[in-house]
Protein backbone atom coordinates (compact mmCIF):
# COMPACT_ATOMS: atom_id res chain seq x y z
CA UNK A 1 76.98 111.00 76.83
CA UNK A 2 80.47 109.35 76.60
CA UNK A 3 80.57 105.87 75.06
CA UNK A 4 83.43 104.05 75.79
CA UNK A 5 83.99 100.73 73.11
CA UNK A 6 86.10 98.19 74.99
CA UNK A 7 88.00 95.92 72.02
CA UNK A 8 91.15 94.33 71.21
CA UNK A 9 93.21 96.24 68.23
CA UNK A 10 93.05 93.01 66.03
CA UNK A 11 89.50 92.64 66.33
CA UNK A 12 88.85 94.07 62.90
CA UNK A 13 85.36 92.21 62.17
CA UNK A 14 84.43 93.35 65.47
CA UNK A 15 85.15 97.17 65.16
CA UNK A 16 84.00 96.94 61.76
CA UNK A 17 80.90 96.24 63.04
CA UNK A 18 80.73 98.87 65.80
CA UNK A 19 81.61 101.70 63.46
CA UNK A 20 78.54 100.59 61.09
CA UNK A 21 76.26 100.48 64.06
CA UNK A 22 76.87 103.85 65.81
CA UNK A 23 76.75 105.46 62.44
CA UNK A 24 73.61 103.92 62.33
CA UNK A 25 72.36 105.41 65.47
CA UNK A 26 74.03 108.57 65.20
CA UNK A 27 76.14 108.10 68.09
CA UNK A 28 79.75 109.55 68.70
CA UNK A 29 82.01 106.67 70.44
CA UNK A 30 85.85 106.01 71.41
CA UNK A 31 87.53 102.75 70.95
CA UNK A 32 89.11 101.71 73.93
CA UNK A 33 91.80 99.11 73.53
CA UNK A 34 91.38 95.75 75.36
CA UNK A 35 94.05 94.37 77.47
CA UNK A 36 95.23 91.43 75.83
CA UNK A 37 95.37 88.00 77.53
CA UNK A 38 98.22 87.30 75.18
CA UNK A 39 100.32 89.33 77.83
CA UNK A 40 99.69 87.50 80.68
CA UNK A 41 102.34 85.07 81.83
CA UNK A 42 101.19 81.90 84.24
CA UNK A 43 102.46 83.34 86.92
CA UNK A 44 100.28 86.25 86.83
CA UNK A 45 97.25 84.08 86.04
CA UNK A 46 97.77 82.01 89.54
CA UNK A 47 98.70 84.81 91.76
CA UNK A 48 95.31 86.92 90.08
CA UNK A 49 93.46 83.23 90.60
CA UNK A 50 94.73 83.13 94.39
CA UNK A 51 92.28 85.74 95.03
CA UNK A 52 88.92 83.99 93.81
CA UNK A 53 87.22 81.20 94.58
CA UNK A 54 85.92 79.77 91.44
CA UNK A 55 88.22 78.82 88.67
CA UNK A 56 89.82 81.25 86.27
CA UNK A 57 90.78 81.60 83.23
CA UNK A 58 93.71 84.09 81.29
CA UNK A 59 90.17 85.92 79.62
CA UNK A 60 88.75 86.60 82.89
CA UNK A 61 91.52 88.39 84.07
CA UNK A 62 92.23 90.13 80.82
CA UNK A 63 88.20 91.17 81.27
CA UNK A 64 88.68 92.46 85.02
CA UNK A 65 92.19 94.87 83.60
CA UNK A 66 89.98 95.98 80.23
CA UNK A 67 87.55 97.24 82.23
CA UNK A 68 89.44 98.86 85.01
CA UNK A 69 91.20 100.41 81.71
CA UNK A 70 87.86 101.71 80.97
CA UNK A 71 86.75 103.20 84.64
CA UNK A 72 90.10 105.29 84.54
CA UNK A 73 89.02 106.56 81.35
CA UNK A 74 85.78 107.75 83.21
CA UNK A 75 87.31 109.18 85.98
CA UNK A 76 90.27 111.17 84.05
CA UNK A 77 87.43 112.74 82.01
CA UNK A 78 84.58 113.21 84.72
CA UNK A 79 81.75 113.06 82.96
CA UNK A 80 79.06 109.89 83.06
CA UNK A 81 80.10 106.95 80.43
CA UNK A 82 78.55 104.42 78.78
CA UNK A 83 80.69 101.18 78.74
CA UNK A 84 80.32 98.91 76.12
CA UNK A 85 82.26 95.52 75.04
CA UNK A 86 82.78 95.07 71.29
CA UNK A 87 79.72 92.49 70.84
CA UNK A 88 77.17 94.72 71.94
CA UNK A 89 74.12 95.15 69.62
CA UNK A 90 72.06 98.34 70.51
CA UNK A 91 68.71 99.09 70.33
CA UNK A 92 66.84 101.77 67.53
CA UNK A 93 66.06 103.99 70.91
CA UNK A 94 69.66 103.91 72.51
CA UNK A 95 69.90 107.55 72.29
CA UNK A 96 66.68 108.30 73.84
CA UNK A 97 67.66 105.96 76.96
CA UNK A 98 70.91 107.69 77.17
CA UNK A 99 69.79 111.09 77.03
CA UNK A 100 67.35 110.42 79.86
CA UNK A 101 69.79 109.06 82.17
CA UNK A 102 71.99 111.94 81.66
CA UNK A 103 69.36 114.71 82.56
CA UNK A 104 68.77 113.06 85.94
CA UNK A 105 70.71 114.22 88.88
CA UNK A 106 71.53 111.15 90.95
CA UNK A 107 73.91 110.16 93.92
CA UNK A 108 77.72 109.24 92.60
CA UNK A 109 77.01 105.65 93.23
CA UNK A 110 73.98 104.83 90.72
CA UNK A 111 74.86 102.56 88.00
CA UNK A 112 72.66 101.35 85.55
CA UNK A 113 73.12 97.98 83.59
CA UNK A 114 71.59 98.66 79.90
CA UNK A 115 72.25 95.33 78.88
CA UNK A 116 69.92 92.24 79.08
CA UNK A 117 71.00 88.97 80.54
CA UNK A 118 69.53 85.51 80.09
CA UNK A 119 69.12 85.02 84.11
CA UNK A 120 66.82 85.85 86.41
CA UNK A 121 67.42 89.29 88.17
CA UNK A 122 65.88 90.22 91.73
CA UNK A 123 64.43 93.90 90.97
CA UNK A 124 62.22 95.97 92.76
CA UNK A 125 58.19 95.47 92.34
CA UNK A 126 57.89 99.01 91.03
CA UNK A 127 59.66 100.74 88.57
CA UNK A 128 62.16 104.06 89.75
CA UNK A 129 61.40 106.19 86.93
CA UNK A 130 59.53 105.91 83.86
CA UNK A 131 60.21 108.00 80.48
CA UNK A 132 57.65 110.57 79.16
CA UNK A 133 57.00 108.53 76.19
CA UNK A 134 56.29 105.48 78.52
CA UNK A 135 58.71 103.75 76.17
CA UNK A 136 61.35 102.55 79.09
CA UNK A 137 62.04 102.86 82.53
CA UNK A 138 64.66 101.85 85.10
CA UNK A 139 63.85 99.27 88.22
CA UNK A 140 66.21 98.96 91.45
CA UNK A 141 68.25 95.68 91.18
CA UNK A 142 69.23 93.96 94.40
CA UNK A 143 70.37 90.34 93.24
CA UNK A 144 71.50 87.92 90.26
CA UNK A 145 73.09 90.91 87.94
CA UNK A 146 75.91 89.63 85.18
CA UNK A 147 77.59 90.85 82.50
CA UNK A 148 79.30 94.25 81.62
CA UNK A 149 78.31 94.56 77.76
CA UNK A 150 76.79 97.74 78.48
CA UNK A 151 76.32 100.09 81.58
CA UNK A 152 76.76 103.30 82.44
CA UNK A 153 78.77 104.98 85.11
CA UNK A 154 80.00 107.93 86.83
CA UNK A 155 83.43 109.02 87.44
CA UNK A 156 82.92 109.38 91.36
CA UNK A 157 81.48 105.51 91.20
CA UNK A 158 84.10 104.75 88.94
CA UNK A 159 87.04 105.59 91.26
CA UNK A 160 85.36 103.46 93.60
CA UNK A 161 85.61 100.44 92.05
CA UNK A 162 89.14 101.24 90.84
CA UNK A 163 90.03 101.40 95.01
CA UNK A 164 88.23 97.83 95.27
CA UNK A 165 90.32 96.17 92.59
CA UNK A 166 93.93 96.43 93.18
CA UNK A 167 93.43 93.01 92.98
CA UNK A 168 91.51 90.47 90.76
CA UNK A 169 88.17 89.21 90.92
CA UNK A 170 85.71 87.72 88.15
CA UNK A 171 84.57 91.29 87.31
CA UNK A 172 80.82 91.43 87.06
CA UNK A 173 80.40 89.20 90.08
CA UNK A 174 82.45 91.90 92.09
CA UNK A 175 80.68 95.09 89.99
CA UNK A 176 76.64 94.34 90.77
CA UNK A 177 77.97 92.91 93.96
CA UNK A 178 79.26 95.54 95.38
CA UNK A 179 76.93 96.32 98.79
CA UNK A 180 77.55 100.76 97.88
CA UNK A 181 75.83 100.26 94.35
CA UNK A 182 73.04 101.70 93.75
CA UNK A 183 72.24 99.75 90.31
CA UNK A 184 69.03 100.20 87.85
CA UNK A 185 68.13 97.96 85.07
CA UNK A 186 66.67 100.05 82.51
CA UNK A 187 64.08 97.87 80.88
CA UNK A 188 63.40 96.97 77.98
CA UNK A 189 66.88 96.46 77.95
CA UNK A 190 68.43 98.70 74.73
CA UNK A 191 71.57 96.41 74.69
CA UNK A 192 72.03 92.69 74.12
CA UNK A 193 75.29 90.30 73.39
CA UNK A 194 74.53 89.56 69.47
CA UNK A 195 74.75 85.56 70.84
CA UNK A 196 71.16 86.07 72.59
CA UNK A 197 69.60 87.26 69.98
CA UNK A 198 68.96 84.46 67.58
CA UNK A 199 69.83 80.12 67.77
CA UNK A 200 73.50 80.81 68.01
CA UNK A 201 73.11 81.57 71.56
CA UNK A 202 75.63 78.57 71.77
CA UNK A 203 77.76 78.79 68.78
CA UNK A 204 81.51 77.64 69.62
CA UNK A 205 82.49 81.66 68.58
CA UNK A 206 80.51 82.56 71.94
CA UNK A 207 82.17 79.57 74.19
CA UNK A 208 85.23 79.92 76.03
CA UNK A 209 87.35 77.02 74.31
CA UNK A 210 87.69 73.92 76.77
CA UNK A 211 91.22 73.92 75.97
CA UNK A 212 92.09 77.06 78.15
CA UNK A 213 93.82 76.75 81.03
CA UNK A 214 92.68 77.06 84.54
CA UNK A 215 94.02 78.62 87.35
CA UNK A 216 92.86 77.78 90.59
CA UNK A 217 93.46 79.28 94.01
CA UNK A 218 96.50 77.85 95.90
CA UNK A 219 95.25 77.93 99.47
CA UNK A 220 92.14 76.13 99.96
CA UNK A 221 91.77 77.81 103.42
CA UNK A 222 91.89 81.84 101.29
CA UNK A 223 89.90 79.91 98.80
CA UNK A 224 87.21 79.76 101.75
CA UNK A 225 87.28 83.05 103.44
CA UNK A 226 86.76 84.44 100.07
CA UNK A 227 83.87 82.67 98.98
CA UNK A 228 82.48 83.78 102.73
CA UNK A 229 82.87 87.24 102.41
CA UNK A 230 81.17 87.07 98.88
CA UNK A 231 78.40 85.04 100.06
CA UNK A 232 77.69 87.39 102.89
CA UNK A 233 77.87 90.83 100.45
CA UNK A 234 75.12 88.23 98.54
CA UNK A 235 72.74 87.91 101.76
CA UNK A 236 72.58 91.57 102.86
CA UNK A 237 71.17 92.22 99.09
CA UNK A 238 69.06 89.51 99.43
CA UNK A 239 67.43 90.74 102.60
CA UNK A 240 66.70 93.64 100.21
CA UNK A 241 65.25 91.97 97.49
CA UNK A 242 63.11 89.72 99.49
CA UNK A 243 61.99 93.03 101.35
CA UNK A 244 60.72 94.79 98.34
CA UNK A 245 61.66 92.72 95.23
CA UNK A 246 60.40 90.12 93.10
CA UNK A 247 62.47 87.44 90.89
CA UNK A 248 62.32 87.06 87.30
CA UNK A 249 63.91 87.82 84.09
CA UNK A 250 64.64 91.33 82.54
CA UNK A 251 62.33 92.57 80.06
CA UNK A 252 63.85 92.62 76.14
CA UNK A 253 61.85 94.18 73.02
CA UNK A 254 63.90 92.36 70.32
CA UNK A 255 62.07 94.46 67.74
CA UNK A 256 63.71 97.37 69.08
CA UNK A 257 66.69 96.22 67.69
CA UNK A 258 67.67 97.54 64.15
CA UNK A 259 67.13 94.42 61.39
CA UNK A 260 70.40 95.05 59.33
CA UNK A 261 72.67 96.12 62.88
CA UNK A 262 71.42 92.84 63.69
CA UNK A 263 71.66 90.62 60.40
CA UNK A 264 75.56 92.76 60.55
CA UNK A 265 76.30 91.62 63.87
CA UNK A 266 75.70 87.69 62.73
CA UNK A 267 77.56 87.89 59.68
CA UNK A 268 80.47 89.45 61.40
CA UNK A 269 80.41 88.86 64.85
CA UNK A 270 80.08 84.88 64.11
CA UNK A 271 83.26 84.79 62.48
CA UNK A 272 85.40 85.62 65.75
CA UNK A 273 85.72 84.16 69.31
CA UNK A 274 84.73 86.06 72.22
CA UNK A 275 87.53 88.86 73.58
CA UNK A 276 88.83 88.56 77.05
């Protein structure tokens, strides 16, 4: 399978990294580079921030164009992808998880989310599919999915969401939102933010600064309608979820996860702020 590595050019530490885990795991990547927040001007900021409800800030939107960079990637080469950002830490059975996903032949719109998420997920009460092994499976998510660290996608789902974004939203609340998805949490998740796995969960590296700026939506009555339409994409998987789902958090083997990738990822990853 493809495995896209979404990451800003400077982020040497951070790349540095990457290259010493996949050689690790024996897996064959591309760097993909990040857009960078640097190029933003205000004024595209507030007109991207005029179309969401919640404040936003110049990493968010930098976030929602890296990883429409990174679905055009998966559609000009048509082949299923694995999307990663740059502070990903993977588990010692990646390859395993990827290679079962790739033998299955599913509809265009499945998506499964690899990566584990300290928030409680509505998923299905039984399990999709289960490996041979019994080592991981995949569960139907309906509600309370964040993050894009790590997920896979197809080039037909891809294009999708490409259509859906000419303009900006805060891009993993539109992604798992999206009422077409067919999503999967494959459990125990294989990838985790290298912040949730040990104390530094809420090291200042991990934090957006408070000093960024903020751009809110001029027109409190757009400001509305959008928050409206998001809460009611919200409800109809919610009728789902209370129809066959259950709430609670996604399952994580941290022993899964190589000891030196891991000890790598603190003494490198630590030493940078967080990409946009």
């Amino acid at each position: 399978m493809r495995i896209l590595i979404i990451s800003r050019k400077a982020e040497e530490v951070r790349r540095s990294f990457q290259i010493r885990q996949m050689a690790a795991l024996g897996l064959s990547y591309e760097f993909l580079d990040a857009f960078e927040a640097a190029d933003l001007s205000d004024e595209d900021c507030q007109t991207a921030a005029s179309n969401w409800p919640s404040p936003t800030r110049r990493q968010d939107i930098a976030c929602f164009h890296s990883h429409r960079k990174a679905w055009q990637t998966v559609v000009e080469h048509g082949a299923r992808t694995l999307i990663l950002e740059d502070d990903a830490v993977l588990s010692d059975d990646i390859a395993a998880v990827l290679a079962n996903i790739e033998a299955r032949n599913e509809a265009w719109n499945t998506v499964y989310d690899l990566e584990f998420a300290p928030r409680r997920h509505i998923l299905n009460r039984k399990r999709a599919w289960q490996d041979e092994a019994g080592g991981f499976g995949a569960t139907r998510v309906y509600q309370n999915r964040v993050g894009l660290a790590g997920y896979v996608i197809g080039p037909e789902a891809a294009k999708r969401m490409l259509s859906e974004t000419t303009t900006y939203s805060l891009i993993d609340a539109h992604f798992w939102h999206c009422s077409w998805l067919a999503a999967y949490q494959i459990e125990p998740a294989p990838v985790i933010q290298q912040r949730f796995l040990e104390t530094e969960a809420e090291s200042a590296d991990f934090v957006r600064p408070e000093k960024d700026l903020v751009f809110l939506p001029l027109s409190k009555i757009r400001r509305f309608a959008r928050r409206m339409e998001l809460e009611g994409i919200k409800a109809r998987n919610l009728i789902a979820g209370l129809l066959w789902g259950k709430k609670r958090d996604v399952l994580v083997d941290r022993s899964r996860f190589n000891e030196a990738v891991v000890k790598s990822a603190q003494l490198g990853l630590l030493l940078v702020p967080v990409v946009g």
